[in-house]
Protein backbone atom coordinates (compact mmCIF):
# COMPACT_ATOMS: atom_id res chain seq x y z
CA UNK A 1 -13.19 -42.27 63.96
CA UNK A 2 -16.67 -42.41 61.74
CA UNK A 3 -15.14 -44.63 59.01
CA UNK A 4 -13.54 -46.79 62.30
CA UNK A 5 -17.11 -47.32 63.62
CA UNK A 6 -18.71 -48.16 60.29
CA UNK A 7 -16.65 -50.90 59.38
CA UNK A 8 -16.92 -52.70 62.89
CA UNK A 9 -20.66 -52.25 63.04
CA UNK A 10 -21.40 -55.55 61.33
CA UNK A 11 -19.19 -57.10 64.26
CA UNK A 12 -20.77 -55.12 67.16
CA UNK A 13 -24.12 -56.76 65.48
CA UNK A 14 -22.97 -60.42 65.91
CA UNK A 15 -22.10 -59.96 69.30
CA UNK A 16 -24.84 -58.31 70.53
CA UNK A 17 -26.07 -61.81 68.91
CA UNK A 18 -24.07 -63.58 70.78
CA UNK A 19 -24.76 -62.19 74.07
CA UNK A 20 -28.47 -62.69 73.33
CA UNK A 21 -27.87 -66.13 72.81
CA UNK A 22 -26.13 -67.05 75.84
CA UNK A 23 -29.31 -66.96 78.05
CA UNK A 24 -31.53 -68.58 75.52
CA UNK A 25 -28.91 -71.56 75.71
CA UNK A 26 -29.42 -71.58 79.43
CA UNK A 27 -32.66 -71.82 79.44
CA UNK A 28 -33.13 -74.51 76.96
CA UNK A 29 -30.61 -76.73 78.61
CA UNK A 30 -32.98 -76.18 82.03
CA UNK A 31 -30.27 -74.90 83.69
CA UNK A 32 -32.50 -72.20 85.10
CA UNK A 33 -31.63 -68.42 85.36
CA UNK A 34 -27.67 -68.48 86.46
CA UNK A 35 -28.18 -64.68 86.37
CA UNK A 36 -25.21 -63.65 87.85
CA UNK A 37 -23.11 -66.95 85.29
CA UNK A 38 -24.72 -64.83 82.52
CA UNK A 39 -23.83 -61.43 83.61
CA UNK A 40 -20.45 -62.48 84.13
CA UNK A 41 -19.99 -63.95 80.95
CA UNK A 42 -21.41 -61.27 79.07
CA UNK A 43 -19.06 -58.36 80.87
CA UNK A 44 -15.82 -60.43 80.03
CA UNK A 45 -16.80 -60.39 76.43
CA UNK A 46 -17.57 -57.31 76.37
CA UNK A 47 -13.97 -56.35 78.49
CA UNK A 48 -12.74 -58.27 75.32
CA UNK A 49 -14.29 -56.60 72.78
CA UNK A 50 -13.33 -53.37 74.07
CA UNK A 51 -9.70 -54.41 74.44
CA UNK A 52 -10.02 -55.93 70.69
CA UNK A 53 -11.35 -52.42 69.37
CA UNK A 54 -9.00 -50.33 71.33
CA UNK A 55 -6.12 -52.53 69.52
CA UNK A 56 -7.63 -52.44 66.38
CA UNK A 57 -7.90 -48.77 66.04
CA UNK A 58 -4.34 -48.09 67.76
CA UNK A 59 -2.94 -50.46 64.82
CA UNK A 60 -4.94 -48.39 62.10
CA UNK A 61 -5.31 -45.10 63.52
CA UNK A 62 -3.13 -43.38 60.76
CA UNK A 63 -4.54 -45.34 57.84
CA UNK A 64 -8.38 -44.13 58.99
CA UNK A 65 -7.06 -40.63 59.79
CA UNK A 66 -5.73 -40.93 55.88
CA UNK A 67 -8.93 -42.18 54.36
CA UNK A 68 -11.04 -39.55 56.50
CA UNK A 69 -9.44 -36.24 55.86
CA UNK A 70 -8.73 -34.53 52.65
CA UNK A 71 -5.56 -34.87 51.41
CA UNK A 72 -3.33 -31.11 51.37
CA UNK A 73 -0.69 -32.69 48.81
CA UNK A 74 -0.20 -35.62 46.83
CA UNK A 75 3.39 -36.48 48.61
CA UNK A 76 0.79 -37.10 51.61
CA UNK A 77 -0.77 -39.66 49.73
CA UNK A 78 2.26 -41.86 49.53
CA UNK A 79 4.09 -41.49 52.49
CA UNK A 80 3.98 -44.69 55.22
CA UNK A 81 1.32 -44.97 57.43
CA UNK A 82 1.99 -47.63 60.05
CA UNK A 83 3.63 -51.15 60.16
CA UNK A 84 0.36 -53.24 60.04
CA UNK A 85 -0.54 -55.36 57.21
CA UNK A 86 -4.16 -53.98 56.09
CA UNK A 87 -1.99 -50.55 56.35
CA UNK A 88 0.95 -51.62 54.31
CA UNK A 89 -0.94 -53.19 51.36
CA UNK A 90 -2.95 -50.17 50.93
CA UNK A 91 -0.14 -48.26 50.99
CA UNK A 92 1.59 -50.09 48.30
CA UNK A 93 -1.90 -50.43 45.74
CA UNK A 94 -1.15 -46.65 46.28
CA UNK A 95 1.88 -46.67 44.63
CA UNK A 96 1.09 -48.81 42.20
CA UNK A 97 -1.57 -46.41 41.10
CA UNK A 98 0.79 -43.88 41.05
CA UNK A 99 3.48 -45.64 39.15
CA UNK A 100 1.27 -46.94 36.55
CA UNK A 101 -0.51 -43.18 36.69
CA UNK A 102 2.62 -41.60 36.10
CA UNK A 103 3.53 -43.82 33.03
CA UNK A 104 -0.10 -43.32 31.43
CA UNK A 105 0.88 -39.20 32.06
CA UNK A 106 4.36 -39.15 30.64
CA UNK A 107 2.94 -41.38 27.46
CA UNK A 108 0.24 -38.88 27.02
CA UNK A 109 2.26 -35.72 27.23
CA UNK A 110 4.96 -37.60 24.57
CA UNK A 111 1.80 -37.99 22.36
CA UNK A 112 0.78 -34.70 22.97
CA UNK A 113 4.55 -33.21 22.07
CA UNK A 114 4.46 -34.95 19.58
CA UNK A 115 1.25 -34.02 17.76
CA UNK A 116 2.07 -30.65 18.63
CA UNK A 117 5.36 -30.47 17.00
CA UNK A 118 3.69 -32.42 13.68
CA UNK A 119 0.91 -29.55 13.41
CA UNK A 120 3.51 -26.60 13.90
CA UNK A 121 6.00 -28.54 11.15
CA UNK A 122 2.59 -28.76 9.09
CA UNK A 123 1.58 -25.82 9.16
CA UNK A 124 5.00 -23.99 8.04
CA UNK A 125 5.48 -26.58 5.26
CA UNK A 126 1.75 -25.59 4.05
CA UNK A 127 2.76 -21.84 4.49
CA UNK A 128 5.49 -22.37 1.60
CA UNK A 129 3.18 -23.34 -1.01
CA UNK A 130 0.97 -20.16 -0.15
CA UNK A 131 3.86 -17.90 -0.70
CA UNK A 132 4.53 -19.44 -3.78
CA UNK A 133 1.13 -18.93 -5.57
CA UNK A 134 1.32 -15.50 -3.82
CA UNK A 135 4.29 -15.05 -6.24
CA UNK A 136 2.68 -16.48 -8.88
CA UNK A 137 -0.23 -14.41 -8.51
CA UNK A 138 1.60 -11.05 -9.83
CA UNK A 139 1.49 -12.53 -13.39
CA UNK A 140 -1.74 -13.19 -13.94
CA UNK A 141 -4.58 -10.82 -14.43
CA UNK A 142 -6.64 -9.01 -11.81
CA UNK A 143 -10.18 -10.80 -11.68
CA UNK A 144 -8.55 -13.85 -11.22
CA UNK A 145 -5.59 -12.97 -9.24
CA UNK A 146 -8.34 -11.22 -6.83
CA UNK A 147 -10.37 -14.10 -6.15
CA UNK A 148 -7.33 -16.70 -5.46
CA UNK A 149 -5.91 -14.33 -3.21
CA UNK A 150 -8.96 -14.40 -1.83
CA UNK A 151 -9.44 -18.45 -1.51
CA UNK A 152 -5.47 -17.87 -0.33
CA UNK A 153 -6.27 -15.54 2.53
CA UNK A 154 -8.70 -17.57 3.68
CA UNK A 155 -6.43 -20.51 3.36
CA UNK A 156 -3.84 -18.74 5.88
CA UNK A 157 -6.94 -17.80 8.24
CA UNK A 158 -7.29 -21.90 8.90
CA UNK A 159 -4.20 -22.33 8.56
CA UNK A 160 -3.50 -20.01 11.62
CA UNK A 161 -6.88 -21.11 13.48
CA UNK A 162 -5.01 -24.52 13.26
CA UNK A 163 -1.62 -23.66 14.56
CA UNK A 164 -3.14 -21.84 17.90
CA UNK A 165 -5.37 -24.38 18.62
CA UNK A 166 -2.71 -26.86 18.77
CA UNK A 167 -0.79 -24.06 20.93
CA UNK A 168 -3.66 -23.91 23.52
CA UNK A 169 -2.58 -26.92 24.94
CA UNK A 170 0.49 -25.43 26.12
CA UNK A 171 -0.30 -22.05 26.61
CA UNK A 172 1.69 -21.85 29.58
CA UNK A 173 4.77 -21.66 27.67
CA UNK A 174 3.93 -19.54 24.96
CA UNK A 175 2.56 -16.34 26.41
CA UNK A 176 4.29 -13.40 27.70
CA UNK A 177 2.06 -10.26 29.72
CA UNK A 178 3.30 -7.24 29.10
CA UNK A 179 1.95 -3.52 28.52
CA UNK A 180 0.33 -3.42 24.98
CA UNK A 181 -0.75 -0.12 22.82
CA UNK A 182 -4.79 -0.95 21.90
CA UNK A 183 -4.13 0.97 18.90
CA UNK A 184 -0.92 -0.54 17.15
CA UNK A 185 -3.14 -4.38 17.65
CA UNK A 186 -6.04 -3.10 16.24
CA UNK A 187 -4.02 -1.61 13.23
CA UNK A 188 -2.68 -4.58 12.40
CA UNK A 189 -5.74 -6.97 12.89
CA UNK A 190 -7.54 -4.61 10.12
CA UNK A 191 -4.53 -4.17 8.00
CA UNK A 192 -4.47 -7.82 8.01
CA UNK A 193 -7.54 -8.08 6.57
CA UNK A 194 -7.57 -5.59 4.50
CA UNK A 195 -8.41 -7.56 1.38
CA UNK A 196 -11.87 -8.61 2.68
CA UNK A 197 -12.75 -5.00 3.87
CA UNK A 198 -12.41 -3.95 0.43
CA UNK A 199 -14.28 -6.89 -0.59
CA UNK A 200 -17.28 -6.72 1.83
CA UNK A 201 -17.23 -2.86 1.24
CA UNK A 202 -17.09 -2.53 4.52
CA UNK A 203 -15.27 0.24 6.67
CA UNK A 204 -13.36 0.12 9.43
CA UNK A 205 -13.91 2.89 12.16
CA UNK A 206 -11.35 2.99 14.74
CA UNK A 207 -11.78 4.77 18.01
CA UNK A 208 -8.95 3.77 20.67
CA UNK A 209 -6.51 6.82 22.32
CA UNK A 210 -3.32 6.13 20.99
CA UNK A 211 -1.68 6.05 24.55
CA UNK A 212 -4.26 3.59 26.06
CA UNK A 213 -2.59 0.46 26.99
CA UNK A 214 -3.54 -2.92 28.85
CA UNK A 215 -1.75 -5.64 29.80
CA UNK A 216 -1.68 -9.10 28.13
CA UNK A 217 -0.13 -10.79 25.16
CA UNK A 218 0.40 -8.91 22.10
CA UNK A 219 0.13 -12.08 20.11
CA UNK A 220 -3.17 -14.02 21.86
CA UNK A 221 -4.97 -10.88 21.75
CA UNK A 222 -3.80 -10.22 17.62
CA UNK A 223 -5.45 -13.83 17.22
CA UNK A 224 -8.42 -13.56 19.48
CA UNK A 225 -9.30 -9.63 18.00
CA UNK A 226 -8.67 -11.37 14.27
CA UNK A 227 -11.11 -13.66 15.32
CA UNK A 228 -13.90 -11.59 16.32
CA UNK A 229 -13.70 -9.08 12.91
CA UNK A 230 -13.42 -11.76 10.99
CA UNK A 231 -16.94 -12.91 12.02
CA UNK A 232 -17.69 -9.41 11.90
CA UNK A 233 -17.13 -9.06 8.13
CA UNK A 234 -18.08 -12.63 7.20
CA UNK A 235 -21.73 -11.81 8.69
CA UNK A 236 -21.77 -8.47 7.55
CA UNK A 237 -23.80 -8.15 4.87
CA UNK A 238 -24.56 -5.38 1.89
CA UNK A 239 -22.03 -2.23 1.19
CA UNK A 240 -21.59 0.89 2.59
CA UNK A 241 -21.35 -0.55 6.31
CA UNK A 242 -19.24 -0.24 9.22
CA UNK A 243 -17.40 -2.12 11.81
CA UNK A 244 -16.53 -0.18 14.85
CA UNK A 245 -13.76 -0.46 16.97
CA UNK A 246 -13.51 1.31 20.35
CA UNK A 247 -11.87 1.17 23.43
CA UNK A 248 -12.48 3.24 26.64
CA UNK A 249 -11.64 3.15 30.27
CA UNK A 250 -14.42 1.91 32.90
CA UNK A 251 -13.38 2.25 36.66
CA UNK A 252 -10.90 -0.57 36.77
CA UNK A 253 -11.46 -1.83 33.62
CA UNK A 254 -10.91 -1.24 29.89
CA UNK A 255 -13.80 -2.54 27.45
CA UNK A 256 -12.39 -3.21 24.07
CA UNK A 257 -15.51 -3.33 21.36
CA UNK A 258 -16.28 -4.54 18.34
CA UNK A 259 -19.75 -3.50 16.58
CA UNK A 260 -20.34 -4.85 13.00
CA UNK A 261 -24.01 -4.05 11.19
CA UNK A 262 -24.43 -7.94 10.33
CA UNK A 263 -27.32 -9.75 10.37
CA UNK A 264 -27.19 -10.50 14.20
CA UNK A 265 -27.48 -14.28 15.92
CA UNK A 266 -30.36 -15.82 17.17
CA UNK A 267 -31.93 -15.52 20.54
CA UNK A 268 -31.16 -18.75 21.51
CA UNK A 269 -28.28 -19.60 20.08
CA UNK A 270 -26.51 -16.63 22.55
CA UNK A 271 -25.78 -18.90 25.62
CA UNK A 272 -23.92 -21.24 23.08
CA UNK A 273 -21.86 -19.44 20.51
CA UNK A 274 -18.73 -19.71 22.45
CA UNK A 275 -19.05 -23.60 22.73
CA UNK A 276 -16.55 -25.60 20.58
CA UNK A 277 -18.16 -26.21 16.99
CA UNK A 278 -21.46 -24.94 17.39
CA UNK A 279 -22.08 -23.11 14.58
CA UNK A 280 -25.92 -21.51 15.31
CA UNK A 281 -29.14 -20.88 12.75
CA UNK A 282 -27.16 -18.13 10.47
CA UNK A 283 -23.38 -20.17 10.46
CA UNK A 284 -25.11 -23.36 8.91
CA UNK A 285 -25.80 -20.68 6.24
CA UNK A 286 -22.82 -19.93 5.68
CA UNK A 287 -20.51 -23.36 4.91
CA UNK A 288 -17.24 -21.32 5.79
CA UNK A 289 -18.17 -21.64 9.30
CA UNK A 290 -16.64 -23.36 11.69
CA UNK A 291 -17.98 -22.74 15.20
CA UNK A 292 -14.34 -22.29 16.58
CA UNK A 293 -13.61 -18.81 16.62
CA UNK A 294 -15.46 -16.95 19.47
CA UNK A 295 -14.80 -20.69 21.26
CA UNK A 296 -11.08 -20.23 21.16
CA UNK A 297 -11.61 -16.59 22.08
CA UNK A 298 -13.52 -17.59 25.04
CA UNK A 299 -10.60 -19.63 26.38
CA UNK A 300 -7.71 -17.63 24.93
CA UNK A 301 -9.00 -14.41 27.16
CA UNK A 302 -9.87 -17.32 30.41
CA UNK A 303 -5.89 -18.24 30.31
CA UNK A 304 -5.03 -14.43 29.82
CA UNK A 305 -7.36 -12.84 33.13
CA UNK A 306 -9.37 -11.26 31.37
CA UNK A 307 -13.20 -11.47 30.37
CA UNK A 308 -15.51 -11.80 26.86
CA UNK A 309 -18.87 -10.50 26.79
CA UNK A 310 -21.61 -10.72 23.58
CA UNK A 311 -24.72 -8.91 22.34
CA UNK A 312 -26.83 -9.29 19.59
CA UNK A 313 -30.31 -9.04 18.02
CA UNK A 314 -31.08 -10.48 14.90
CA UNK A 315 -30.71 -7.91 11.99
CA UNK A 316 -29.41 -5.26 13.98
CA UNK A 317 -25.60 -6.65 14.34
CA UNK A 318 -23.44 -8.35 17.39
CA UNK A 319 -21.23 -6.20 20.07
CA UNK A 320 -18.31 -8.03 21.40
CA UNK A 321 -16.48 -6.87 24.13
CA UNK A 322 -13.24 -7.56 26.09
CA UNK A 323 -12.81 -6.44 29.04
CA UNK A 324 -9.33 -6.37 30.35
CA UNK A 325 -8.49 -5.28 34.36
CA UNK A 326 -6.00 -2.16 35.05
CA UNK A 327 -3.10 -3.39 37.71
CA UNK A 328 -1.06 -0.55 39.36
């Protein structure tokens, strides 16, 4: 009824024009003051406003209603309103908006397939080669063999930060929830890497009950926890360190942790570490960094239910823990 008023304000104006200038004209012709002429004239236009209004909003009653109140659906969007013109052509731009909508949507998702099913073919293709100089490896001698298997590992870490970043697109299809062991994840996160451990000197210290379980997907949280060690050990520096791993059981929630001794992140680059590409003071030191892991973390455990926190002081290492709700 408030969007019926505003539009017909401008013609309530000229009328009340109108009527103003009836009795102006009167007197300027000399025709005295026909008050009761005047009155008379002025309540029939005003019977025939009314009457003009009341049609009007009869005719577009639906079509305001529309406009005016949120819409619970997009089917209630396109469905008919009323047989008058001003209703009908609206209704039909509608559709048109929707058809042409629809078409934009179905090429994007094609695109989006598309590019999808390029990156996971990629990726594969590239993991061929790597298995190959893996091979190849075995015959040459240790110094060098180390550090290519190094350069190789770290070629398979991008490789794989690649392939689930295309995959977070369409996370809805590629998860599955289920009750986890802590433990066996964490096992194979650090037997994954392994290599750079030994490398960094650095040791793992594990601290998770071997019968404490959670529920998510065994897979996102491998990637998310290989994520958050690997940042660990690449900002972990000097030997004879640690990285702790724990996990314990808080009310109606379990906290999984991960403590390294590294050199910490800046005060005010905490609020942004977990935006896409930001890198921070210490990862411009270090040109391996790419400002996408704790960012895919961050929206990996947002899909999954379950939260990320951070803490850190420079020099004195970062604590990053996931928190993950019990359901019974």
């Amino acid at each position: 009824m408030k969007l019926f008023w505003k539009e017909h304000v401008p013609l309530m104006l000229f009328y009340s024009v109108q009527v103003a200038l009836v009795p102006i004209l009167y007197w300027l012709t000399g025709e005295g003051r026909p008050f009761a002429i005047v009155l008379y004239g002025v309540l029939l236009s005003t019977v025939v406003l009314v009457l003009y209004l009341m049609f009007r909003y009869c005719q577009h009653r639906r079509l305001y209603l529309r406009l005016e109140e949120p819409l619970a659906a997009e089917e209630e969007l396109l469905q008919p309103m009323d047989e008058a013109p001003l209703s009908n052509a609206v209704h039909e731009l509608l559709r048109s908006y929707d058809r042409h909508f629809r078409d934009q949507l179905r090429q994007q998702q094609s695109g989006n397939e598309q590019h999808l099913a390029f990156m996971n073919r990629w990726v594969h293709q590239m993991k061929t080669p790597i298995s190959v100089i893996q091979l190849l490896l075995q015959e040459l001698e240790e110094p060098a063999a180390d550090s290519i298997q190094e350069e190789l590992d770290r070629l398979s870490k991008g490789l794989e930060m690649v392939l689930y970043t295309a995959r977070l697109g369409r996370f809805e299809h590629d998860f599955s929830v289920q009750a986890v062991e802590l433990l066996q994840i964490v096992n194979q996160v650090v037997a994954g890497n392994r290599r750079l451990f030994i490398s960094k000197g650095i040791t793992p210290r594990l601290q998770i009950r071997k019968d404490l379980k959670v529920y998510t997907d065994a897979k996102w949280l491998r990637f998310s926890l290989d994520q958050i060690v690997v940042n660990a050990l690449k900002y972990t520096v000097g030997t004879d360190k640690q990285v702790s791993i724990s996990a314990e059981e808080q009310g109606d929630w379990c906290e999984l942790t991960v403590q390294d001794q590294g050199i910490g992140i800046e005060r005010e680059d905490l609020n942004r570490v977990f935006h896409p590409y930001y890198t921070g003071e210490h990862g411009r030191q270090y040109q391996e960094s790419t400002g996408m892991g704790l960012y895919l973390v961050k929206e990996v455990c947002e899909l999954l239910g379950h939260e990320v926190m951070l803490q850190s002081e420079p020099g004195s290492g970062t604590r990053v823990t996931l928190l993950f709700k019990h359901y019974t």
